[in-house]
PDB file of N, CA and C in Angstrom:
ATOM      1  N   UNK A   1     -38.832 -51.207-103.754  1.00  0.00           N
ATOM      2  CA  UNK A   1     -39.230 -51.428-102.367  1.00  0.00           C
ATOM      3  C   UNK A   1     -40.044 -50.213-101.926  1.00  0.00           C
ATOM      4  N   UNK A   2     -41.199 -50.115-101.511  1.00  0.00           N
ATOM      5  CA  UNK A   2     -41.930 -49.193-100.976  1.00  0.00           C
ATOM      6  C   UNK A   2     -41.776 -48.841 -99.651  1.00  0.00           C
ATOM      7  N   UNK A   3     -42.693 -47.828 -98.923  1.00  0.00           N
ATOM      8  CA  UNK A   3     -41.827 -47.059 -97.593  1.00  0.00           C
ATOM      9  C   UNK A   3     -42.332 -48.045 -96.733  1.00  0.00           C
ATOM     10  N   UNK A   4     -43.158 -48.693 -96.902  1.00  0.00           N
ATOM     11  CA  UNK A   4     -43.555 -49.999 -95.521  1.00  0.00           C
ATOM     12  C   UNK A   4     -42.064 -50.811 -95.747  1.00  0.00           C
ATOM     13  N   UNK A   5     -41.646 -50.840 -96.561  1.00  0.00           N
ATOM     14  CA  UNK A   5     -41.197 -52.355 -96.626  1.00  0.00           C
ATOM     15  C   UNK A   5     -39.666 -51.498 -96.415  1.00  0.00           C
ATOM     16  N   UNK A   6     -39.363 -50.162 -96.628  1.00  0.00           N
ATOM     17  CA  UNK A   6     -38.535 -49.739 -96.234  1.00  0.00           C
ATOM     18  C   UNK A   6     -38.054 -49.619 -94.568  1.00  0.00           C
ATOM     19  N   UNK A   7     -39.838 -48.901 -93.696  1.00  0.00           N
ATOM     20  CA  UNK A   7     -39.334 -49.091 -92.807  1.00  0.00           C
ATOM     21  C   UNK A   7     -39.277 -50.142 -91.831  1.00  0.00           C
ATOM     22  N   UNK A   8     -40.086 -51.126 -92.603  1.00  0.00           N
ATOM     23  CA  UNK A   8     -39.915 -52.864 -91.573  1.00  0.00           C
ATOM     24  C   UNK A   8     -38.490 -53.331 -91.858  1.00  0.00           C
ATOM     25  N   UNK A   9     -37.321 -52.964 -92.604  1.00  0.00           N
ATOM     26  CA  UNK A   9     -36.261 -53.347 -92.646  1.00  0.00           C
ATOM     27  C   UNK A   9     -35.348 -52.524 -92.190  1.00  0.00           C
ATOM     28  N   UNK A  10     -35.606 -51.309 -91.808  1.00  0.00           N
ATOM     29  CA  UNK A  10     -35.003 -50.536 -91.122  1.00  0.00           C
ATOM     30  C   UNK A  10     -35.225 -50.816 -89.707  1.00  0.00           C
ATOM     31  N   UNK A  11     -35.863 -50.967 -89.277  1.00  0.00           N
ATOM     32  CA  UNK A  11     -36.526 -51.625 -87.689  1.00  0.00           C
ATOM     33  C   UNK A  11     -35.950 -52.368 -87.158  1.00  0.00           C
ATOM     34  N   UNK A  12     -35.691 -53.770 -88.580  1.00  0.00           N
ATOM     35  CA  UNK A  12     -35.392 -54.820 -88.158  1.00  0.00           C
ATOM     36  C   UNK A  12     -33.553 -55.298 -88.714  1.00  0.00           C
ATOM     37  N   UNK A  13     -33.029 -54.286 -89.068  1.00  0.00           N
ATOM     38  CA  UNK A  13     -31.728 -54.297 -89.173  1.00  0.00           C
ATOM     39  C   UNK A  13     -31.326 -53.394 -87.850  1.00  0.00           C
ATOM     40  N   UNK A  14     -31.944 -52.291 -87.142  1.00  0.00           N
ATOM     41  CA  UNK A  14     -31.771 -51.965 -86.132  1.00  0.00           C
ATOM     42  C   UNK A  14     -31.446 -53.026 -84.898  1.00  0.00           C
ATOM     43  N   UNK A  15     -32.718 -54.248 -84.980  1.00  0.00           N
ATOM     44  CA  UNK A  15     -32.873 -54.738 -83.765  1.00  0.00           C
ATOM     45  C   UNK A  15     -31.312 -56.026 -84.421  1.00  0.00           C
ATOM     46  N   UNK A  16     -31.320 -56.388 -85.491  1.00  0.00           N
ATOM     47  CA  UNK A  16     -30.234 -56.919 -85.574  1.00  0.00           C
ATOM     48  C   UNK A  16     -28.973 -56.464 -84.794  1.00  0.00           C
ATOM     49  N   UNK A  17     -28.741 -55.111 -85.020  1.00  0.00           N
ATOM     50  CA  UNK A  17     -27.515 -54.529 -84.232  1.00  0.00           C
ATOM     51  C   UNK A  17     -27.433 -54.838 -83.150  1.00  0.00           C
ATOM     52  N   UNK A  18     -28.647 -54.987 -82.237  1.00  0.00           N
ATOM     53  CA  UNK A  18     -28.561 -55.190 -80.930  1.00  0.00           C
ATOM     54  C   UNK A  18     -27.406 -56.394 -80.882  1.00  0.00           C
ATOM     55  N   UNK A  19     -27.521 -57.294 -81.245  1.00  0.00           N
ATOM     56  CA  UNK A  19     -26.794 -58.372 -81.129  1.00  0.00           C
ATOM     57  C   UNK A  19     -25.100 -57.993 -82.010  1.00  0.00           C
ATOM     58  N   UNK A  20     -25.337 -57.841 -82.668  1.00  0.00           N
ATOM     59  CA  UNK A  20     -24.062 -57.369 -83.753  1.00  0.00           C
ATOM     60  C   UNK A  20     -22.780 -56.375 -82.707  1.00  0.00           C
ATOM     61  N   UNK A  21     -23.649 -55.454 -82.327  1.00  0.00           N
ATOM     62  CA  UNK A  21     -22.852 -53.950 -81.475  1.00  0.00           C
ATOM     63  C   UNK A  21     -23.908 -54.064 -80.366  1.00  0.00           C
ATOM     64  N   UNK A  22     -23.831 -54.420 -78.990  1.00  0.00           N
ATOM     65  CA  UNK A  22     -24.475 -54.575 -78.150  1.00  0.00           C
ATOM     66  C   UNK A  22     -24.120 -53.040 -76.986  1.00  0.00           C
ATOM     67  N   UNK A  23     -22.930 -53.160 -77.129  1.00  0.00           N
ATOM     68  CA  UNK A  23     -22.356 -51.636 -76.223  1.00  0.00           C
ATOM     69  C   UNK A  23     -23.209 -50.830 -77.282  1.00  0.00           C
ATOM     70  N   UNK A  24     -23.509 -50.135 -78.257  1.00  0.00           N
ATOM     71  CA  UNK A  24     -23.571 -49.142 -78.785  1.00  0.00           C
ATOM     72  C   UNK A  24     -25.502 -48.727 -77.915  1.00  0.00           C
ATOM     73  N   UNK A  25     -25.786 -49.810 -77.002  1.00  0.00           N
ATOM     74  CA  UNK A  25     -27.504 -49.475 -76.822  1.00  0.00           C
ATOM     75  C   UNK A  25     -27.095 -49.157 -75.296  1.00  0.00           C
ATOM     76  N   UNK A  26     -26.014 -49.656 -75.109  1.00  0.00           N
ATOM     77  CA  UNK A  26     -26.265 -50.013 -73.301  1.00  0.00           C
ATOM     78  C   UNK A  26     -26.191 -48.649 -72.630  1.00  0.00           C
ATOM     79  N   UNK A  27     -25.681 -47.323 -73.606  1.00  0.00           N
ATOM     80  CA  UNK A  27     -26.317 -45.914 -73.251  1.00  0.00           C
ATOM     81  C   UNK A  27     -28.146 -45.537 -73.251  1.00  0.00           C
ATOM     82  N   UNK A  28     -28.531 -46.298 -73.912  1.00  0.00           N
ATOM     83  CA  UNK A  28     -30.016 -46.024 -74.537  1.00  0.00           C
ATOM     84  C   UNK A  28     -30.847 -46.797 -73.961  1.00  0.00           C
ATOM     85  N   UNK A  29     -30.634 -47.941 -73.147  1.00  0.00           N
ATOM     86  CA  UNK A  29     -31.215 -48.937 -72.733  1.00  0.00           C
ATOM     87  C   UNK A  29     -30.903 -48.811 -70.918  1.00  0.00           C
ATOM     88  N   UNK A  30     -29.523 -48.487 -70.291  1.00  0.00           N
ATOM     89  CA  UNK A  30     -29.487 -48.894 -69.052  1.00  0.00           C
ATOM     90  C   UNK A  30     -30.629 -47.688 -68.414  1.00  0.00           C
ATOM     91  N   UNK A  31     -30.749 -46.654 -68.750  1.00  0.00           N
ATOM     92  CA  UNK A  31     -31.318 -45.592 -68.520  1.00  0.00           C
ATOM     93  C   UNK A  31     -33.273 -46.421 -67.908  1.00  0.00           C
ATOM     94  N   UNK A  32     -33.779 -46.960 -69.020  1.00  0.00           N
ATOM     95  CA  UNK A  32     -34.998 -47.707 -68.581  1.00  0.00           C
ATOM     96  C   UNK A  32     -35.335 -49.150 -68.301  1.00  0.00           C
ATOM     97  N   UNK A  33     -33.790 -49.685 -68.664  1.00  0.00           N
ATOM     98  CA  UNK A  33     -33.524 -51.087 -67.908  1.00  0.00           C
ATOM     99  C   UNK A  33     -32.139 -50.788 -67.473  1.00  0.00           C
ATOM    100  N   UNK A  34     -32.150 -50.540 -65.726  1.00  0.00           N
ATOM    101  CA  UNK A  34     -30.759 -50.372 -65.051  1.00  0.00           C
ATOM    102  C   UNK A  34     -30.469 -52.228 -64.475  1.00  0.00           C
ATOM    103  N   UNK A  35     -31.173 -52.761 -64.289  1.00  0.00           N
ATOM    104  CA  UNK A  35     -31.033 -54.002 -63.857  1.00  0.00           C
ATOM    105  C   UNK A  35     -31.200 -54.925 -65.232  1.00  0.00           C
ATOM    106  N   UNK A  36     -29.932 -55.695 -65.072  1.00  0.00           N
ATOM    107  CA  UNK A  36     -29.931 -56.693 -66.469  1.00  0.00           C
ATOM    108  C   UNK A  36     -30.466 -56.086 -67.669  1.00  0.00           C
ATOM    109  N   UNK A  37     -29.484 -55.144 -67.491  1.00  0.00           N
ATOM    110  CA  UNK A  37     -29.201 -54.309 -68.787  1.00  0.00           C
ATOM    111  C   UNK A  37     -28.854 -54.923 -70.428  1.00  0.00           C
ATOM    112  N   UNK A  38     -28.152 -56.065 -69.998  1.00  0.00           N
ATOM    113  CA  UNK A  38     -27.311 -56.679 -71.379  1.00  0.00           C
ATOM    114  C   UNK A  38     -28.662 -57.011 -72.031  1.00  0.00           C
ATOM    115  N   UNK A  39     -29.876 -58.309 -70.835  1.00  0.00           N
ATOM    116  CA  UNK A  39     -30.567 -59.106 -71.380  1.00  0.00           C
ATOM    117  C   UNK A  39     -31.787 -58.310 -71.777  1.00  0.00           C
ATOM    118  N   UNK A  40     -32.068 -56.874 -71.408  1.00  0.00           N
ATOM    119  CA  UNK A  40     -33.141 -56.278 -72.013  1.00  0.00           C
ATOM    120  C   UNK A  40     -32.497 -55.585 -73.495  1.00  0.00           C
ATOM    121  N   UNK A  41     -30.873 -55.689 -73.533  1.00  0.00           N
ATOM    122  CA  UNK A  41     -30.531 -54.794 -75.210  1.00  0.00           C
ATOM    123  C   UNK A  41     -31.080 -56.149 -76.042  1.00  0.00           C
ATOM    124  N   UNK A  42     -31.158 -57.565 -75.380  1.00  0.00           N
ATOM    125  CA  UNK A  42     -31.020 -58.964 -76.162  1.00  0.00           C
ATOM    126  C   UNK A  42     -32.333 -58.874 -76.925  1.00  0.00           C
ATOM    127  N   UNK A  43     -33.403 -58.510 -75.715  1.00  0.00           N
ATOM    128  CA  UNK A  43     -34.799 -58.455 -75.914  1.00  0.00           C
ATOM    129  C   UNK A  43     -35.320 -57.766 -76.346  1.00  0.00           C
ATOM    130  N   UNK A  44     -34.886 -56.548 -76.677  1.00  0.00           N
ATOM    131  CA  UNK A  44     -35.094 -55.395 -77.298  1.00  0.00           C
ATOM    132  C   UNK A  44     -34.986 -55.618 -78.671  1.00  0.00           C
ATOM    133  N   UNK A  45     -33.578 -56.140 -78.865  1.00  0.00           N
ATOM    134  CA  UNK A  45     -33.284 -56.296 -80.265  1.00  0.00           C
ATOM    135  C   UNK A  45     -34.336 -57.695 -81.114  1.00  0.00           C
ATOM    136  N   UNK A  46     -34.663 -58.431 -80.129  1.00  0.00           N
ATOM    137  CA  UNK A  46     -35.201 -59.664 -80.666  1.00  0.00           C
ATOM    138  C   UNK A  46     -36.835 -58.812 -81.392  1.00  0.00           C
ATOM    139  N   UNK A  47     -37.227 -58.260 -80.207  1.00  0.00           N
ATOM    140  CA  UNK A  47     -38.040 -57.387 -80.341  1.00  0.00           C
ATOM    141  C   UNK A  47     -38.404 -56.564 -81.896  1.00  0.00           C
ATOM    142  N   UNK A  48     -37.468 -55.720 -81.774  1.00  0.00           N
ATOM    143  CA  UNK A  48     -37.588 -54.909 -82.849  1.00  0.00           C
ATOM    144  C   UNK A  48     -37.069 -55.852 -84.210  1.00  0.00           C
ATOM    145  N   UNK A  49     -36.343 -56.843 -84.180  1.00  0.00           N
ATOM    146  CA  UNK A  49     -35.841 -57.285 -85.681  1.00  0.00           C
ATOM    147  C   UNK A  49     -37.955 -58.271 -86.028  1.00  0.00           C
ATOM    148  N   UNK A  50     -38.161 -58.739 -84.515  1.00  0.00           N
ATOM    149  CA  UNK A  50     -39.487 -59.304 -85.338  1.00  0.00           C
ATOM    150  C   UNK A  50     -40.530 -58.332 -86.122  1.00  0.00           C
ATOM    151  N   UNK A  51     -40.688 -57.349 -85.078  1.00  0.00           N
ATOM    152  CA  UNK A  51     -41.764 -56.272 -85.817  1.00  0.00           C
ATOM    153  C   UNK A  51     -41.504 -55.921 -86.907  1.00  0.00           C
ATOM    154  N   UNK A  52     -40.126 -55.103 -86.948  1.00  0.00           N
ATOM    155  CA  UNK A  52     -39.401 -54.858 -88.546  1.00  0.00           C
ATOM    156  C   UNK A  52     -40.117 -56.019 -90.066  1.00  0.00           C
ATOM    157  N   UNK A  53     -39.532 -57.091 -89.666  1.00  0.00           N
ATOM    158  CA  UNK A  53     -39.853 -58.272 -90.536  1.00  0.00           C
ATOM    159  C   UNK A  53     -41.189 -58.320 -90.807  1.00  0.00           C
ATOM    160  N   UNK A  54     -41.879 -58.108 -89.642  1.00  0.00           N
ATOM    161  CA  UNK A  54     -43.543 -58.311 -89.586  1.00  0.00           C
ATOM    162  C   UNK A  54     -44.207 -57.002 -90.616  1.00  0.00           C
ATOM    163  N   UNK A  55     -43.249 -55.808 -90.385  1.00  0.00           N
ATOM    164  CA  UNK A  55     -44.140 -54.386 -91.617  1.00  0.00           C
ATOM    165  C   UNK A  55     -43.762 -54.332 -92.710  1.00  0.00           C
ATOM    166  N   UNK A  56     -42.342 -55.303 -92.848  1.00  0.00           N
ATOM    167  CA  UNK A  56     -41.724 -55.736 -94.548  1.00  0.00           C
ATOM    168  C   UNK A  56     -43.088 -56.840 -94.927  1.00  0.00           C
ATOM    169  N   UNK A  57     -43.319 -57.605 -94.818  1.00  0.00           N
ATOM    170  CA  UNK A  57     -43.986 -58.307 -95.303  1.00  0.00           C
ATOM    171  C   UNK A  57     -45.090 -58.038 -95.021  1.00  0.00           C
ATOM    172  N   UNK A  58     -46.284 -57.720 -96.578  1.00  0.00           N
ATOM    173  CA  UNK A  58     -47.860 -57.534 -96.621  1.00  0.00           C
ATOM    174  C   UNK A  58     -48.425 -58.331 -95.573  1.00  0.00           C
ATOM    175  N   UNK A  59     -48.174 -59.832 -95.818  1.00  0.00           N
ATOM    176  CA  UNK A  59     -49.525 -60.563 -95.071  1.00  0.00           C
ATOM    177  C   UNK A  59     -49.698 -60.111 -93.368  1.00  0.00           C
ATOM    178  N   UNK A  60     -48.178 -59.837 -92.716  1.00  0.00           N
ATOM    179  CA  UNK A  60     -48.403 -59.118 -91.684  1.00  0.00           C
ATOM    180  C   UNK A  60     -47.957 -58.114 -91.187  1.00  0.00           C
ATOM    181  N   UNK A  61     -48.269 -56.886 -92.221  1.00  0.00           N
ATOM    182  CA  UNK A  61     -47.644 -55.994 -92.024  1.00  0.00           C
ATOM    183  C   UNK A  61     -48.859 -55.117 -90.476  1.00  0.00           C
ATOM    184  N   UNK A  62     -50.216 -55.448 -90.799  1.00  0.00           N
ATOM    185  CA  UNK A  62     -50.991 -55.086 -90.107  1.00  0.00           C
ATOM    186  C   UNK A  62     -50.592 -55.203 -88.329  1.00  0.00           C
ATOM    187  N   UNK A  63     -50.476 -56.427 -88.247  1.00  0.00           N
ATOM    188  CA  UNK A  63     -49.810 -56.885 -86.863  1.00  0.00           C
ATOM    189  C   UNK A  63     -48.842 -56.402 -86.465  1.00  0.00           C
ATOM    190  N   UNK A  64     -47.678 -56.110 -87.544  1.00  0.00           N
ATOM    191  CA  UNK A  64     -46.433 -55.649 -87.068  1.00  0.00           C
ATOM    192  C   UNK A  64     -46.245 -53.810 -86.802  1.00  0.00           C
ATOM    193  N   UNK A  65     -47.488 -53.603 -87.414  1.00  0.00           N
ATOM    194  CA  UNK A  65     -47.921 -52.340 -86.734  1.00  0.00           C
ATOM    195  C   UNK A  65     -48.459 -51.916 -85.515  1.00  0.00           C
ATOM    196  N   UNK A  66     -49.388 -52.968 -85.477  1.00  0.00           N
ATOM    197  CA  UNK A  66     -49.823 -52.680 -83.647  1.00  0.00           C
ATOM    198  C   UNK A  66     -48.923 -53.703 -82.904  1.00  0.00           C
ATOM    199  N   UNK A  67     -47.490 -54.248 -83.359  1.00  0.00           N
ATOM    200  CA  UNK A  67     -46.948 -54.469 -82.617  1.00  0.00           C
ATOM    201  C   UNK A  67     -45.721 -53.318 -81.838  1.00  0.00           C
ATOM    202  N   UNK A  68     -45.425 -52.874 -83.052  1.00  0.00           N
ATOM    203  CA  UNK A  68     -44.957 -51.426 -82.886  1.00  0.00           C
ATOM    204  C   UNK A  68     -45.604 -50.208 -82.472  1.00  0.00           C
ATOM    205  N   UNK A  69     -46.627 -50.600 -82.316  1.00  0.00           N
ATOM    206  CA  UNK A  69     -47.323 -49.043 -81.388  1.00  0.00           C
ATOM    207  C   UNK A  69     -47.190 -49.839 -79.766  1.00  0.00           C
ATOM    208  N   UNK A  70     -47.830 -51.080 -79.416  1.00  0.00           N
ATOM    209  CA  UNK A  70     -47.574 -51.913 -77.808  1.00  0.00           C
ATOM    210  C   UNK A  70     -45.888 -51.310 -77.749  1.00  0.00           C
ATOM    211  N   UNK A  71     -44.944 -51.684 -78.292  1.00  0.00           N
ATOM    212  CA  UNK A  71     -43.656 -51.736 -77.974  1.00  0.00           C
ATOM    213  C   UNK A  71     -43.392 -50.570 -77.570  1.00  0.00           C
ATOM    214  N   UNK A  72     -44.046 -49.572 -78.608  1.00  0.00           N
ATOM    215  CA  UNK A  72     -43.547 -48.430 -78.221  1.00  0.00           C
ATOM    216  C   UNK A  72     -44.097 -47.532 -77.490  1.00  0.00           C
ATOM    217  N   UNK A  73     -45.388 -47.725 -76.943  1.00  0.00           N
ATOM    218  CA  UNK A  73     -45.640 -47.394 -75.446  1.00  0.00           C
ATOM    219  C   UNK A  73     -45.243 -48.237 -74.526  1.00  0.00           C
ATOM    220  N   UNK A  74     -44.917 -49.398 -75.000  1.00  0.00           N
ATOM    221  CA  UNK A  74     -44.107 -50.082 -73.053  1.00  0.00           C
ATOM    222  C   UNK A  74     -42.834 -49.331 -73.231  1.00  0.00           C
ATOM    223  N   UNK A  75     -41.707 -49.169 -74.503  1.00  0.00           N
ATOM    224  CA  UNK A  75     -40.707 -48.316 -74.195  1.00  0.00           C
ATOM    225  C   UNK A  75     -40.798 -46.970 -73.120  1.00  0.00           C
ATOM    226  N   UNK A  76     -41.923 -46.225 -73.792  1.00  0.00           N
ATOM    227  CA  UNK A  76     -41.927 -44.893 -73.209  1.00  0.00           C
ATOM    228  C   UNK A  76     -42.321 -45.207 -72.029  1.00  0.00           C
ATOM    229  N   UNK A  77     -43.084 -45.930 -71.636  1.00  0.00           N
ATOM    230  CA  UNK A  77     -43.391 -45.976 -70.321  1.00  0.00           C
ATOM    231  C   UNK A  77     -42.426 -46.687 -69.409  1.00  0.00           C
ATOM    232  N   UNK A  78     -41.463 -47.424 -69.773  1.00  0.00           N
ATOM    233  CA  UNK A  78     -40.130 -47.782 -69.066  1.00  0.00           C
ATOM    234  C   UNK A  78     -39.583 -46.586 -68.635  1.00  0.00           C
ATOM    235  N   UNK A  79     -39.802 -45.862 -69.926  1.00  0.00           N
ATOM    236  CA  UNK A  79     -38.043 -44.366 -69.810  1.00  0.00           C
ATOM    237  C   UNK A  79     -38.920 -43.620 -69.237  1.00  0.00           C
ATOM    238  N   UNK A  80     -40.290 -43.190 -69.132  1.00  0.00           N
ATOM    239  CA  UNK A  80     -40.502 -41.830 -68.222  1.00  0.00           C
ATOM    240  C   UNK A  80     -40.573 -42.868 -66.654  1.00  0.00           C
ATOM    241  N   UNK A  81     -41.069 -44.107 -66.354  1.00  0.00           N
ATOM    242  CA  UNK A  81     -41.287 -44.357 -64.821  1.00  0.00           C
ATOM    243  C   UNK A  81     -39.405 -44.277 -64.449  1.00  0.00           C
ATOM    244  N   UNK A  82     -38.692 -44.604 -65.345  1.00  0.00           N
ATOM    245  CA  UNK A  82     -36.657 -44.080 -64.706  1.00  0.00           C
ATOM    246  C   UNK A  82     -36.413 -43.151 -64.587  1.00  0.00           C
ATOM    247  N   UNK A  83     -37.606 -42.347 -65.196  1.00  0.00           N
ATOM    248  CA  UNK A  83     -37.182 -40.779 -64.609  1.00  0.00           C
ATOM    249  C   UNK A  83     -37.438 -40.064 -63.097  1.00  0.00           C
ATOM    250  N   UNK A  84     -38.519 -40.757 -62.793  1.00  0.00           N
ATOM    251  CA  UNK A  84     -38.860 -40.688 -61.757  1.00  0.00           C
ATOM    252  C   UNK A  84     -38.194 -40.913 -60.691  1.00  0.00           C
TER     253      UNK A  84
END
């Protein structure tokens, strides 16, 4: 297994957890979703298990890269506007 395909399954066994251990995010998550907290760990996780899947596999690993760069500036930009 090579490091793409390592880390699209790391991603996407992450976003699995969401659902698996749902308390273990609701520290990491209420912080930039304080309102309906549960249903953004849901979406989060749905989130990250697709991208994951999407950089394991060649044909779209491309996509699942700039899906993971979008995600992960709407993250950051959730958690710095809660800081505010």
């Amino acid at each position: 297994m090579g490091k793409h395909e390592r880390l699209g399954v790391g991603i996407a066994v992450t976003g699995v957890a969401h659902f698996i251990a749902p308390k273990l995010f609701v520290p990491i998550t209420k912080g930039a979703f304080p309102e309906d907290t549960g249903k953004w760990i849901k979406r989060n996780g749905a989130s990250e298990t697709a991208i994951g899947v999407a950089i394991a596999a060649p044909a779209t690993r491309k996509l699942g890269f700039a899906g993971l760069g979008v995600y992960s500036a709407w993250l950051g930009w959730r958690g710095a506007r809660a800081l505010r």
